[in-house]
PDB file of N, CA and C in Angstrom:
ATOM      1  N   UNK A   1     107.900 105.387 103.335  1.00  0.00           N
ATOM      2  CA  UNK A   1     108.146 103.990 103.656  1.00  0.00           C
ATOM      3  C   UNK A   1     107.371 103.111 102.690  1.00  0.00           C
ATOM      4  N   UNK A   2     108.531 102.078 102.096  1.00  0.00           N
ATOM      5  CA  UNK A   2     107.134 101.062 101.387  1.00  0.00           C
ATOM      6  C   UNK A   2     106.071 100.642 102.273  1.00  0.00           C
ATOM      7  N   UNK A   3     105.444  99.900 101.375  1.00  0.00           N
ATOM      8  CA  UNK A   3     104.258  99.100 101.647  1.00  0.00           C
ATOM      9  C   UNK A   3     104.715  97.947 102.601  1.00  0.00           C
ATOM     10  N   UNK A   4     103.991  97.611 103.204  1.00  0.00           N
ATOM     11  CA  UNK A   4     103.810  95.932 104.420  1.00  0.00           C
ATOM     12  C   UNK A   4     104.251  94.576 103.186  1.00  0.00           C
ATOM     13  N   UNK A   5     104.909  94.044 102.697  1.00  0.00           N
ATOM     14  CA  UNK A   5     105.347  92.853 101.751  1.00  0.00           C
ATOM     15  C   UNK A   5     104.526  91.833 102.596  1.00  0.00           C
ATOM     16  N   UNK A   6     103.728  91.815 103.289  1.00  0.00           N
ATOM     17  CA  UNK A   6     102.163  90.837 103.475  1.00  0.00           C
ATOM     18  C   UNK A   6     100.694  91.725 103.127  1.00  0.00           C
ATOM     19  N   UNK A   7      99.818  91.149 102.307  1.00  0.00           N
ATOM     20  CA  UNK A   7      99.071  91.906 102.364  1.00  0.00           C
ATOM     21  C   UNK A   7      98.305  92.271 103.646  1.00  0.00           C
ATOM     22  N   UNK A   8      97.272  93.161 103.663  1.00  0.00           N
ATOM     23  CA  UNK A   8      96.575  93.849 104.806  1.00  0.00           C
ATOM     24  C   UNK A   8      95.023  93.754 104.465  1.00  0.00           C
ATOM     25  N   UNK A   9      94.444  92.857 105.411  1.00  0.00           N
ATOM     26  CA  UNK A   9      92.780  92.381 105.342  1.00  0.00           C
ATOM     27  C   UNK A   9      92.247  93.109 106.628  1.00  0.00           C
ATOM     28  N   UNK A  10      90.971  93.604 106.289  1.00  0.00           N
ATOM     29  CA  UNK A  10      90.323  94.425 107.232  1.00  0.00           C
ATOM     30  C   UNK A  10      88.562  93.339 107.453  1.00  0.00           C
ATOM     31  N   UNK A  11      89.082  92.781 108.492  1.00  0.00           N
ATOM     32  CA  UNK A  11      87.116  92.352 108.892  1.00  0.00           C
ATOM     33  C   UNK A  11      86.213  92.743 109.272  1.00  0.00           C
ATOM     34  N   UNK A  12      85.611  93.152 108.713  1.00  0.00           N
ATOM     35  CA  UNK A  12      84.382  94.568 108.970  1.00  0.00           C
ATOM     36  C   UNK A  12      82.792  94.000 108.940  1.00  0.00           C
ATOM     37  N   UNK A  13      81.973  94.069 110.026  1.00  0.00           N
ATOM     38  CA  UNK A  13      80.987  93.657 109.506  1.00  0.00           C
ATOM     39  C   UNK A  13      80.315  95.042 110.389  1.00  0.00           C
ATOM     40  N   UNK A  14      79.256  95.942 109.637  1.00  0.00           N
ATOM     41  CA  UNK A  14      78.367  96.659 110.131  1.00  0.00           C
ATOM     42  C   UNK A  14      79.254  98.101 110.950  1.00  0.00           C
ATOM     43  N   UNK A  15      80.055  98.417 110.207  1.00  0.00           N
ATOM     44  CA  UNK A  15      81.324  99.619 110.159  1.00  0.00           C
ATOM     45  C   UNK A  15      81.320 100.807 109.663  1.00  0.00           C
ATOM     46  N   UNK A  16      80.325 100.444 108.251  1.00  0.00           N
ATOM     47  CA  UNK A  16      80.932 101.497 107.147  1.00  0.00           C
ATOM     48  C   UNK A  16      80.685 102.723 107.444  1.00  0.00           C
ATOM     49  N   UNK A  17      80.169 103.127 108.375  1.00  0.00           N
ATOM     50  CA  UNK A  17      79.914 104.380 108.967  1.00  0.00           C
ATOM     51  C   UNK A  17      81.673 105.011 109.504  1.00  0.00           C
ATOM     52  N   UNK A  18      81.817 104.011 110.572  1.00  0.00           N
ATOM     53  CA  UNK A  18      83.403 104.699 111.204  1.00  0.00           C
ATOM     54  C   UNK A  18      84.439 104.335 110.835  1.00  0.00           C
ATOM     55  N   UNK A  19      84.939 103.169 110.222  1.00  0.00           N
ATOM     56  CA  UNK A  19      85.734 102.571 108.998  1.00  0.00           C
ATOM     57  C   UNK A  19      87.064 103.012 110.172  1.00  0.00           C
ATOM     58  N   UNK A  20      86.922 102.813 111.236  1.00  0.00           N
ATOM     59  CA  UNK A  20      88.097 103.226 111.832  1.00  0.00           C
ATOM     60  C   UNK A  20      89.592 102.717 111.205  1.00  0.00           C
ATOM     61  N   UNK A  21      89.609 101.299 110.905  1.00  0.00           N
ATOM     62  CA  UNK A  21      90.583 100.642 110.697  1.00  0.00           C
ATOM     63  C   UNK A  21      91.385 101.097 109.358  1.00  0.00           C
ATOM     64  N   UNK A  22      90.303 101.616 108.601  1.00  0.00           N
ATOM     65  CA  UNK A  22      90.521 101.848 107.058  1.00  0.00           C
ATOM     66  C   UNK A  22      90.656 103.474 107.074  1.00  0.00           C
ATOM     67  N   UNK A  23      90.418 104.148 107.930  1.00  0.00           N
ATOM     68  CA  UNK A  23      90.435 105.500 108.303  1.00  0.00           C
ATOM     69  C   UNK A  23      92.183 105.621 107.918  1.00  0.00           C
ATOM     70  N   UNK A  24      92.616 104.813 109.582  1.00  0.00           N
ATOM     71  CA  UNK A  24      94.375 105.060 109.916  1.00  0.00           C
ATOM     72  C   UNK A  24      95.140 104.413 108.410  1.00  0.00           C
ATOM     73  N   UNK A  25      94.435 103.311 108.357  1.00  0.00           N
ATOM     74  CA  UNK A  25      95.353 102.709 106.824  1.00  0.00           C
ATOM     75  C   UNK A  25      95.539 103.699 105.926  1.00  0.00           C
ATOM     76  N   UNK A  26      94.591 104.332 105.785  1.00  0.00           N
ATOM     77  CA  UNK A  26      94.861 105.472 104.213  1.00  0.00           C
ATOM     78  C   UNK A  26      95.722 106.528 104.946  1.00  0.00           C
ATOM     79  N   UNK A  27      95.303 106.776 106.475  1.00  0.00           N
ATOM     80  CA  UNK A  27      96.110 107.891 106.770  1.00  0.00           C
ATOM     81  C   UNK A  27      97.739 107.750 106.526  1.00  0.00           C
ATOM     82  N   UNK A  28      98.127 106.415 106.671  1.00  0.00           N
ATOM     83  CA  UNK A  28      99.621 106.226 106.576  1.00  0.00           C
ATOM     84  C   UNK A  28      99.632 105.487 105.463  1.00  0.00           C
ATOM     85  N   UNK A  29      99.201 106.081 104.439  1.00  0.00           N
ATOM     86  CA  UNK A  29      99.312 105.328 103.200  1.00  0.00           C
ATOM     87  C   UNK A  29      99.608 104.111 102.924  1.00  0.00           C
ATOM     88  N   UNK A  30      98.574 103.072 103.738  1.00  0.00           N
ATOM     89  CA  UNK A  30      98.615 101.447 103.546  1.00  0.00           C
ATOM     90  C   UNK A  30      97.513 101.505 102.837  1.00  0.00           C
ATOM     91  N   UNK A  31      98.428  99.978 102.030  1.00  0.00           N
ATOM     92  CA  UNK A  31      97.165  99.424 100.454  1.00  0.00           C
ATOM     93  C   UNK A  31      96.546  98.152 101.645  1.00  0.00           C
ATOM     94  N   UNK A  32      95.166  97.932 101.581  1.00  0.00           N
ATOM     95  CA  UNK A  32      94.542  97.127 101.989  1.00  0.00           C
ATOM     96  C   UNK A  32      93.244  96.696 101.093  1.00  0.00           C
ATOM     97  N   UNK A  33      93.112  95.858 101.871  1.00  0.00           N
ATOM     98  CA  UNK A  33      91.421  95.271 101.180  1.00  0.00           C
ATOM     99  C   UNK A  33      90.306  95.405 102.199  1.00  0.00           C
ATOM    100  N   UNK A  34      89.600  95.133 102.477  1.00  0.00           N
ATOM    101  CA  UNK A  34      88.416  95.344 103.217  1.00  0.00           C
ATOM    102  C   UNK A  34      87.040  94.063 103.090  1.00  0.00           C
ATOM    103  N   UNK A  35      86.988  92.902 104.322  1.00  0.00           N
ATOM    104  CA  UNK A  35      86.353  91.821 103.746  1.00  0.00           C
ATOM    105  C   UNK A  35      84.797  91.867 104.574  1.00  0.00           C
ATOM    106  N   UNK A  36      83.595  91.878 103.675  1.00  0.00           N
ATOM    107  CA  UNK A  36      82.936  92.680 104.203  1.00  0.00           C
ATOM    108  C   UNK A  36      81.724  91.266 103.781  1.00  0.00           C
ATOM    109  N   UNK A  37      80.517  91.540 104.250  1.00  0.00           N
ATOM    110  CA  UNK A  37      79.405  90.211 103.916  1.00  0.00           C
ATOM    111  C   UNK A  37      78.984  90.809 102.935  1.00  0.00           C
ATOM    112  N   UNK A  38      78.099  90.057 102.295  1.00  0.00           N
ATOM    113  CA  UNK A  38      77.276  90.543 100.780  1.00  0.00           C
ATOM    114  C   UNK A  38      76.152  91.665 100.999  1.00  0.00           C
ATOM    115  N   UNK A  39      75.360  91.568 101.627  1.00  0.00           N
ATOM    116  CA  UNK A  39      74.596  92.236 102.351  1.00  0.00           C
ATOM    117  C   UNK A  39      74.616  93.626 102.386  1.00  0.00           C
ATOM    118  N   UNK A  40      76.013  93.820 102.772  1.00  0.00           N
ATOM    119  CA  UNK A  40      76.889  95.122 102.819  1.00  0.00           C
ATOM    120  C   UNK A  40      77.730  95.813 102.261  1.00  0.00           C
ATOM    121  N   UNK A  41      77.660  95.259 101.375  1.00  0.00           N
ATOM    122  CA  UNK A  41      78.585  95.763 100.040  1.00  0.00           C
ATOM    123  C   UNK A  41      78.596  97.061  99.740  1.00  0.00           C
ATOM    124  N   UNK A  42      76.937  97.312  99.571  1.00  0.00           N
ATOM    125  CA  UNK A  42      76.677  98.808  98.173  1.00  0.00           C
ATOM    126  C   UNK A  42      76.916  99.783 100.214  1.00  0.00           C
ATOM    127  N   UNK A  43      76.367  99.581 100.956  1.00  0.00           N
ATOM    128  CA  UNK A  43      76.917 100.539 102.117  1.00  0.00           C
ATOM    129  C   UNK A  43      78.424 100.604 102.710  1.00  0.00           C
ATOM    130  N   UNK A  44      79.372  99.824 102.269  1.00  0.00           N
ATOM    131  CA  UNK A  44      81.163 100.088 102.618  1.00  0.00           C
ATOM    132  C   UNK A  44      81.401 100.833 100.247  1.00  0.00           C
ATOM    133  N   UNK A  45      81.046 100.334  99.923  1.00  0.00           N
ATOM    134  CA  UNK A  45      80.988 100.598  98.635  1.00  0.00           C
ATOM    135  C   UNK A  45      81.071 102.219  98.660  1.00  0.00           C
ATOM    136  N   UNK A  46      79.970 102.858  99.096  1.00  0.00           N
ATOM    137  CA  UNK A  46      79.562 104.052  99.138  1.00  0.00           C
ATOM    138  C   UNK A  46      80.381 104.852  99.953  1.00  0.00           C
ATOM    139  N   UNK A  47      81.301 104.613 100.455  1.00  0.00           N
ATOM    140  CA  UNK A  47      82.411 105.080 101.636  1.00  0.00           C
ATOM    141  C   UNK A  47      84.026 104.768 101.396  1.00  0.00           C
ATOM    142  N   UNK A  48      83.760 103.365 100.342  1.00  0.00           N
ATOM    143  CA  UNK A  48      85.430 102.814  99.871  1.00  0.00           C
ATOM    144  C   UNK A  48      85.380 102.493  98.354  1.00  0.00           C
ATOM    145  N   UNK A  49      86.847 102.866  98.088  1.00  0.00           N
ATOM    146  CA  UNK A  49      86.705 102.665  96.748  1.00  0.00           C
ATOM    147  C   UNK A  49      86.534 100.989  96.416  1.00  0.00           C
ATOM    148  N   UNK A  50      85.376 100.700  95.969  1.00  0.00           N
ATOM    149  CA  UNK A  50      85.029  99.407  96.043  1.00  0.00           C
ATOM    150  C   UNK A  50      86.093  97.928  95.301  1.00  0.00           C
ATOM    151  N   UNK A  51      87.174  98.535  94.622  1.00  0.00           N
ATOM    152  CA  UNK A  51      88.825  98.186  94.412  1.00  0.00           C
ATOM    153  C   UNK A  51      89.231  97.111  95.769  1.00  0.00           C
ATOM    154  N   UNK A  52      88.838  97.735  96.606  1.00  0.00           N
ATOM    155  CA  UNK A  52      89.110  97.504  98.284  1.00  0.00           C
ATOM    156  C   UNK A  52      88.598  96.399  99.019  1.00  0.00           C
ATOM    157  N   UNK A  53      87.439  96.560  98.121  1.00  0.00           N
ATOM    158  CA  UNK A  53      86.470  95.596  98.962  1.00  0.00           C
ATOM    159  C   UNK A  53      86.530  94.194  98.535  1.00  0.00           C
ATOM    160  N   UNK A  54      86.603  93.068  99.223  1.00  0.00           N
ATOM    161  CA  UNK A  54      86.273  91.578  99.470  1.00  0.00           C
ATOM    162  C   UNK A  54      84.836  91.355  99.545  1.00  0.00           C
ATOM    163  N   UNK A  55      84.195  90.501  99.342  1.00  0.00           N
ATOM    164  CA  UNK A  55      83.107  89.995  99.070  1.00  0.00           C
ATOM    165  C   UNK A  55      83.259  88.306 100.150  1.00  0.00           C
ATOM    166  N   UNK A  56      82.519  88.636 101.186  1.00  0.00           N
ATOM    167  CA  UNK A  56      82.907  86.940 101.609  1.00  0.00           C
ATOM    168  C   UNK A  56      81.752  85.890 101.092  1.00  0.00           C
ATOM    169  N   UNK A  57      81.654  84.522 100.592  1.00  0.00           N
ATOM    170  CA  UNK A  57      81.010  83.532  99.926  1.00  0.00           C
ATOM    171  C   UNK A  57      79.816  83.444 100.794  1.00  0.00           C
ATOM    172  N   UNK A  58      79.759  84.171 102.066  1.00  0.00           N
ATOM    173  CA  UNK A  58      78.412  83.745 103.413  1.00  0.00           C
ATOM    174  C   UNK A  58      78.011  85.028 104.034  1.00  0.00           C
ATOM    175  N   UNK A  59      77.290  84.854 105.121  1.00  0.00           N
ATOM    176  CA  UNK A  59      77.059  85.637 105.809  1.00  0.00           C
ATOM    177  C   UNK A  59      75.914  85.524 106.850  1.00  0.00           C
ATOM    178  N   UNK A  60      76.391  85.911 107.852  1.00  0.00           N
ATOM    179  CA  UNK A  60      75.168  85.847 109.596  1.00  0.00           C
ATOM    180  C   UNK A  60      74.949  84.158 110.023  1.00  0.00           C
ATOM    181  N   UNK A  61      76.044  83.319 109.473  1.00  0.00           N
ATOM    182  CA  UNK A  61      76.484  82.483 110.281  1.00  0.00           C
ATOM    183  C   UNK A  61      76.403  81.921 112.113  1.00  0.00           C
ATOM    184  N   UNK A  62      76.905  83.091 112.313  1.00  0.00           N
ATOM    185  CA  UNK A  62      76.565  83.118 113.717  1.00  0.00           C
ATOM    186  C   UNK A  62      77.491  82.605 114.532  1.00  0.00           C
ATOM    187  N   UNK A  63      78.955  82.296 113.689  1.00  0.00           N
ATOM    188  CA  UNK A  63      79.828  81.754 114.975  1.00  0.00           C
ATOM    189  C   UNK A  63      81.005  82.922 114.574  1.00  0.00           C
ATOM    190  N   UNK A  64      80.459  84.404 115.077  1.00  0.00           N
ATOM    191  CA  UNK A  64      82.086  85.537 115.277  1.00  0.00           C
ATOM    192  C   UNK A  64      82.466  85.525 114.324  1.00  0.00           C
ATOM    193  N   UNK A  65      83.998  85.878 113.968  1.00  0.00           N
ATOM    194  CA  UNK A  65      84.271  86.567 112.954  1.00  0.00           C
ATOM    195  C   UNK A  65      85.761  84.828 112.727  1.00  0.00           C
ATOM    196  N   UNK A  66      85.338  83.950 113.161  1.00  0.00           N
ATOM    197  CA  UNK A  66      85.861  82.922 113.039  1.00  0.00           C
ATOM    198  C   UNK A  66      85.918  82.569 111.414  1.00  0.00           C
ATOM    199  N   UNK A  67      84.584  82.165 110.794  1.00  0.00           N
ATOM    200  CA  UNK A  67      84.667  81.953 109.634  1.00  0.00           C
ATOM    201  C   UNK A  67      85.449  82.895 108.656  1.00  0.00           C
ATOM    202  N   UNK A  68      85.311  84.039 109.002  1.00  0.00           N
ATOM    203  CA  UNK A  68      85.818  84.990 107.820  1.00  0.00           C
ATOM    204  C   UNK A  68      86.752  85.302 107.807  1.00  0.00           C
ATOM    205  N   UNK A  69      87.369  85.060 109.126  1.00  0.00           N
ATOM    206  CA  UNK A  69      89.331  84.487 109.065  1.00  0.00           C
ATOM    207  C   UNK A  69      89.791  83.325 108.972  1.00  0.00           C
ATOM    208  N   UNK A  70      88.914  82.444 108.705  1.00  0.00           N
ATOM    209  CA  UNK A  70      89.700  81.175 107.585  1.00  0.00           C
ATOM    210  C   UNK A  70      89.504  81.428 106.581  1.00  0.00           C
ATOM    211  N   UNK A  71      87.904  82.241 106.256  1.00  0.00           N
ATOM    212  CA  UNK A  71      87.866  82.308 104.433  1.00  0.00           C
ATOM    213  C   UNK A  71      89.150  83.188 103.681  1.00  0.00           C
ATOM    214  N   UNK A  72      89.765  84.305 104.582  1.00  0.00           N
ATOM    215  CA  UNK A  72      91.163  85.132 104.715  1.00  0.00           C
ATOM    216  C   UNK A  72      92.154  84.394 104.260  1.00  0.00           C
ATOM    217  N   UNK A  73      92.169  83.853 105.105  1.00  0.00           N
ATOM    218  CA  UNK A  73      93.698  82.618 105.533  1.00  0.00           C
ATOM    219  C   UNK A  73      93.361  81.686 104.133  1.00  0.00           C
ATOM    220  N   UNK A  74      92.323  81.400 104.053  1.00  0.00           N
ATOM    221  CA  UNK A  74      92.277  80.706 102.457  1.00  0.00           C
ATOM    222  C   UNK A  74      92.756  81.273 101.181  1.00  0.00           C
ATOM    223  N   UNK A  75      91.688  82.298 101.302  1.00  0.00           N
ATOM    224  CA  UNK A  75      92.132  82.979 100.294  1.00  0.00           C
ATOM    225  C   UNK A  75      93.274  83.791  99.856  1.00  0.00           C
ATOM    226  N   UNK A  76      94.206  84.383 100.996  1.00  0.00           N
ATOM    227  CA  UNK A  76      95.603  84.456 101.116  1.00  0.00           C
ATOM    228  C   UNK A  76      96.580  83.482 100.256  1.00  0.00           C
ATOM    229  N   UNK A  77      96.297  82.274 100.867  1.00  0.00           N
ATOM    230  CA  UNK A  77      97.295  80.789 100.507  1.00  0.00           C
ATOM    231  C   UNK A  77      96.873  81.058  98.864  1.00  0.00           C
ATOM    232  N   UNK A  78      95.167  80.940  98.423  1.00  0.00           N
ATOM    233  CA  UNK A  78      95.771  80.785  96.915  1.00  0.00           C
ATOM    234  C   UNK A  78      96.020  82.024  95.939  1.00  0.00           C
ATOM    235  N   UNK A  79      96.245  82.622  96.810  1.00  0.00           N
ATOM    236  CA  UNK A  79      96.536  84.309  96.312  1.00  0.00           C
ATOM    237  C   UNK A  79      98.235  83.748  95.824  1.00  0.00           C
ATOM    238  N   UNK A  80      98.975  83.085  96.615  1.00  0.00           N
ATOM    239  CA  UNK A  80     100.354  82.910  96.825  1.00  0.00           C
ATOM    240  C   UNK A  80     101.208  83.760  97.862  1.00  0.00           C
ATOM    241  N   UNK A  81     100.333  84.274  98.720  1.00  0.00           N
ATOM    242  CA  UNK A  81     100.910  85.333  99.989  1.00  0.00           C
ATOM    243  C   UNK A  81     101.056  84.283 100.868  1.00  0.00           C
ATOM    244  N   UNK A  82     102.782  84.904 101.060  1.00  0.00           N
ATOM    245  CA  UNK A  82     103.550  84.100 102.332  1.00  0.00           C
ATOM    246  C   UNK A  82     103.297  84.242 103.529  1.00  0.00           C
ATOM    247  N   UNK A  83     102.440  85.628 104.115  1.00  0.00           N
ATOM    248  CA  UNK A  83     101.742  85.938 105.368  1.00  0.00           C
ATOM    249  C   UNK A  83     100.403  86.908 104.807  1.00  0.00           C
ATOM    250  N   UNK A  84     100.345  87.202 105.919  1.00  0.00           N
ATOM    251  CA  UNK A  84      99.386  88.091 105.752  1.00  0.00           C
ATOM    252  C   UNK A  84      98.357  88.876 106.879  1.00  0.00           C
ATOM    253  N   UNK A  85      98.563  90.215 107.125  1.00  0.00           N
ATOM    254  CA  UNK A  85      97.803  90.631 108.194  1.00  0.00           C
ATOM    255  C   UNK A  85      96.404  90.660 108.364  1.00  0.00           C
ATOM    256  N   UNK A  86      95.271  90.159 109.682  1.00  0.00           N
ATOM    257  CA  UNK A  86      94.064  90.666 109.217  1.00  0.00           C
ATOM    258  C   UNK A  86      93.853  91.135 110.730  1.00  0.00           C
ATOM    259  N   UNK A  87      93.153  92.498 110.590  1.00  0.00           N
ATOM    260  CA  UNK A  87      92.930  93.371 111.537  1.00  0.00           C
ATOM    261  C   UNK A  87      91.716  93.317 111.516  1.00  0.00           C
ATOM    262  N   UNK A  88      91.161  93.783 113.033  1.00  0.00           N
ATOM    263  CA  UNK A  88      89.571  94.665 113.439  1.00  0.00           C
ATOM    264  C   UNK A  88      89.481  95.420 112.589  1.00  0.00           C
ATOM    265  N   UNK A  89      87.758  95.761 112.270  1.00  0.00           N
ATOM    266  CA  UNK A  89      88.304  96.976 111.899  1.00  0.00           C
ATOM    267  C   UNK A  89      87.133  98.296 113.169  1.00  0.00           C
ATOM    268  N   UNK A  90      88.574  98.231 114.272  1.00  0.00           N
ATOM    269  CA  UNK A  90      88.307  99.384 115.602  1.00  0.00           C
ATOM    270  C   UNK A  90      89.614  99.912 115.655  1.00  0.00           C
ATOM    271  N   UNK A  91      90.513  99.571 115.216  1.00  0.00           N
ATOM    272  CA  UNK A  91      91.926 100.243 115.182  1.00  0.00           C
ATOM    273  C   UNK A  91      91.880 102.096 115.059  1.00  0.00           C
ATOM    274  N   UNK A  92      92.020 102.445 115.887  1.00  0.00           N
ATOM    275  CA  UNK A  92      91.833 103.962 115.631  1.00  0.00           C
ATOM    276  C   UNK A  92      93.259 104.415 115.187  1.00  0.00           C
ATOM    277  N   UNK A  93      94.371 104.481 116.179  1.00  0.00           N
ATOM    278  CA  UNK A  93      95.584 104.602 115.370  1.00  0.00           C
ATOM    279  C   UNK A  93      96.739 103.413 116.282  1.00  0.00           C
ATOM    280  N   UNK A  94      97.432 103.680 115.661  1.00  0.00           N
ATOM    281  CA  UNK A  94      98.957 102.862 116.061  1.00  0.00           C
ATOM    282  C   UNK A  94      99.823 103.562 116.810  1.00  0.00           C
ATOM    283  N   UNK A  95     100.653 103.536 117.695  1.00  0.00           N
ATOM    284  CA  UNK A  95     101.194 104.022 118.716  1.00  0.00           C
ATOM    285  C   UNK A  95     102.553 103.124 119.009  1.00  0.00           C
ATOM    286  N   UNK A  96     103.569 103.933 119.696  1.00  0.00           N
ATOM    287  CA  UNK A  96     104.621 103.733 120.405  1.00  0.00           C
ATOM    288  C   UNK A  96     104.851 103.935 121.489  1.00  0.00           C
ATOM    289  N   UNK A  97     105.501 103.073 122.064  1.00  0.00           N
ATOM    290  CA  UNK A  97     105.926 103.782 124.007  1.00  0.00           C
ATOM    291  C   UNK A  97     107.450 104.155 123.839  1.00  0.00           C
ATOM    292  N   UNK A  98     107.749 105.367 124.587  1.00  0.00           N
ATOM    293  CA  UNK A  98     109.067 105.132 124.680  1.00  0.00           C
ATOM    294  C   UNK A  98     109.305 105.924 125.942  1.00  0.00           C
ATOM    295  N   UNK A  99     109.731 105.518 126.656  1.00  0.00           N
ATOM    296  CA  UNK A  99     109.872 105.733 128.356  1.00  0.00           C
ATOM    297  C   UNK A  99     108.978 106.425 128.596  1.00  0.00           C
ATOM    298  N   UNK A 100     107.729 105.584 128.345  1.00  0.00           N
ATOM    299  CA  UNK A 100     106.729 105.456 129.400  1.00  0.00           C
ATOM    300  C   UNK A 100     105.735 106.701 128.925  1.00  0.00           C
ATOM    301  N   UNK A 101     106.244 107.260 127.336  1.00  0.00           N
ATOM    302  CA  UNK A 101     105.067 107.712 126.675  1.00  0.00           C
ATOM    303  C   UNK A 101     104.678 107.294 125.430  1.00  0.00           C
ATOM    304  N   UNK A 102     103.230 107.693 125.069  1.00  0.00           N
ATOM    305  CA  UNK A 102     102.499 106.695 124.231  1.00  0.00           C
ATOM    306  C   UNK A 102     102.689 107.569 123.186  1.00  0.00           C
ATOM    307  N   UNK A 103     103.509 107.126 121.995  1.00  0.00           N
ATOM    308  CA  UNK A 103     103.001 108.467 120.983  1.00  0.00           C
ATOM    309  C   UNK A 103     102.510 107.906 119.749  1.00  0.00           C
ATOM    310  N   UNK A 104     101.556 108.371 118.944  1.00  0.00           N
ATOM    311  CA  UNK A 104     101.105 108.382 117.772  1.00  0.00           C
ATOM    312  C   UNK A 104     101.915 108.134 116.789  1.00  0.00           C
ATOM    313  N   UNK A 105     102.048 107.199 116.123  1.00  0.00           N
ATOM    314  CA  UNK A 105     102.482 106.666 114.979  1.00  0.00           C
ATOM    315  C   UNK A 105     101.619 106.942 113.572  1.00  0.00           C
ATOM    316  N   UNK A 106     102.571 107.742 112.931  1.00  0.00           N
ATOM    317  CA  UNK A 106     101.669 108.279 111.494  1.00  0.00           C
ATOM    318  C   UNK A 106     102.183 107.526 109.938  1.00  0.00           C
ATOM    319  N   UNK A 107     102.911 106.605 110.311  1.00  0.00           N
ATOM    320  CA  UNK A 107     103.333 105.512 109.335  1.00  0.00           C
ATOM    321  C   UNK A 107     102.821 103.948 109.464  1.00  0.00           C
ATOM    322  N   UNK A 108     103.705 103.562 108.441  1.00  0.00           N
ATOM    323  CA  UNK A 108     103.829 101.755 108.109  1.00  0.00           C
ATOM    324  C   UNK A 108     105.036 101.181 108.735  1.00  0.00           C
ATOM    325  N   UNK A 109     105.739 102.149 109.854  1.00  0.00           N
ATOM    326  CA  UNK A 109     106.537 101.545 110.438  1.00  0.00           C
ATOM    327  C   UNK A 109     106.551 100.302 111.239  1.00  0.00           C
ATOM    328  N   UNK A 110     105.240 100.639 112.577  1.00  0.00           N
ATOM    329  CA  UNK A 110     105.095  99.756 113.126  1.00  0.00           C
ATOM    330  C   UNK A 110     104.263  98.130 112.337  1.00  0.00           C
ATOM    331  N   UNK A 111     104.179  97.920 111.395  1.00  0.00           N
ATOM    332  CA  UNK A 111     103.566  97.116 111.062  1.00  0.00           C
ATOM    333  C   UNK A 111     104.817  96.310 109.857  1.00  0.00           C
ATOM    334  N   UNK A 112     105.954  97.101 109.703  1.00  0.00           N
ATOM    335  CA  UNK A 112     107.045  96.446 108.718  1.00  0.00           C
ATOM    336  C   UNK A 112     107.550  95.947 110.178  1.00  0.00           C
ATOM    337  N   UNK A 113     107.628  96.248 110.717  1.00  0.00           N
ATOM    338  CA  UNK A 113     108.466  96.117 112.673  1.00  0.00           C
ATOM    339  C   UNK A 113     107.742  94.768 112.848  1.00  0.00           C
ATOM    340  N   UNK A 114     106.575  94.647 112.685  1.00  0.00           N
ATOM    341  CA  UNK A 114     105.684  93.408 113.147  1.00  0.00           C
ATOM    342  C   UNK A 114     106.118  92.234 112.229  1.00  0.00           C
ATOM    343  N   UNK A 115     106.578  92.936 110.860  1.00  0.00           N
ATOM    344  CA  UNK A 115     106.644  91.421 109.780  1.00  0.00           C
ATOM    345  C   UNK A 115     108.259  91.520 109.758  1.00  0.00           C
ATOM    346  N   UNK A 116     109.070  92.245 110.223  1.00  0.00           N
ATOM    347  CA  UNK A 116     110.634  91.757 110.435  1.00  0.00           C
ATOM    348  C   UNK A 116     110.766  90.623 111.574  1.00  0.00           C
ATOM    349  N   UNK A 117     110.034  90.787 112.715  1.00  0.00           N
ATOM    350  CA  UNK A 117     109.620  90.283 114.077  1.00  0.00           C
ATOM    351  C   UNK A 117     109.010  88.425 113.726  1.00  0.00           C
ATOM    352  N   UNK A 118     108.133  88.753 112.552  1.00  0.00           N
ATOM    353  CA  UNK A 118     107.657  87.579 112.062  1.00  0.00           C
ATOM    354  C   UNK A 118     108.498  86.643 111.428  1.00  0.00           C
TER     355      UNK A 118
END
């Protein structure tokens, strides 16, 4: 399956240990980025190919992960991206129901499903 035609932002602060979010992405071969504080760089660095990684302009702010999804949403717009996903990063995997069972999703299906929907 191609790629998601929005890019894929991961907000991570204090992760790089379980990288859950970035775990399932590679598992179903999604291209993402990873937007991480300065602070924390050389420790998601040491775990991701640093290609991946975002650099946000701040850090320990103190109001949630609010700021670093507008700095996203900013930086998206002058990227020239018409959408754009930004996930937790606790996502362990992606899943389907279908009468009333949950099954494991090992693609980019459900997430092209989300931007046809969009």
């Amino acid at each position: 399956m191609k790629q998601t035609r929005a890019p894929i932002f991961i907000l991570s602060k204090g992760r790089w240990e379980s990288r859950m979010t970035s775990r399932t992405l590679e598992e179903i071969g999604a291209d993402y980025q990873i937007v991480v504080e300065e602070q924390e760089y050389d420790k998601y660095a040491a775990v991701i190919d640093p290609k991946k990684i975002l650099v946000l302009p701040f850090s320990n702010l103190g109001h949630g992960g609010i700021p670093a999804r507008n700095w996203i949403w900013e930086y998206s717009i002058a990227r020239g991206d018409h959408a754009h996903f930004i996930m937790d990063d606790n996502i362990r995997y992606f899943y389907r129901s279908i009468h009333n069972t949950k099954l494991r999703v090992k693609s980019m299906v459900p997430l092209r499903v989300i931007e046809d929907l969009a």
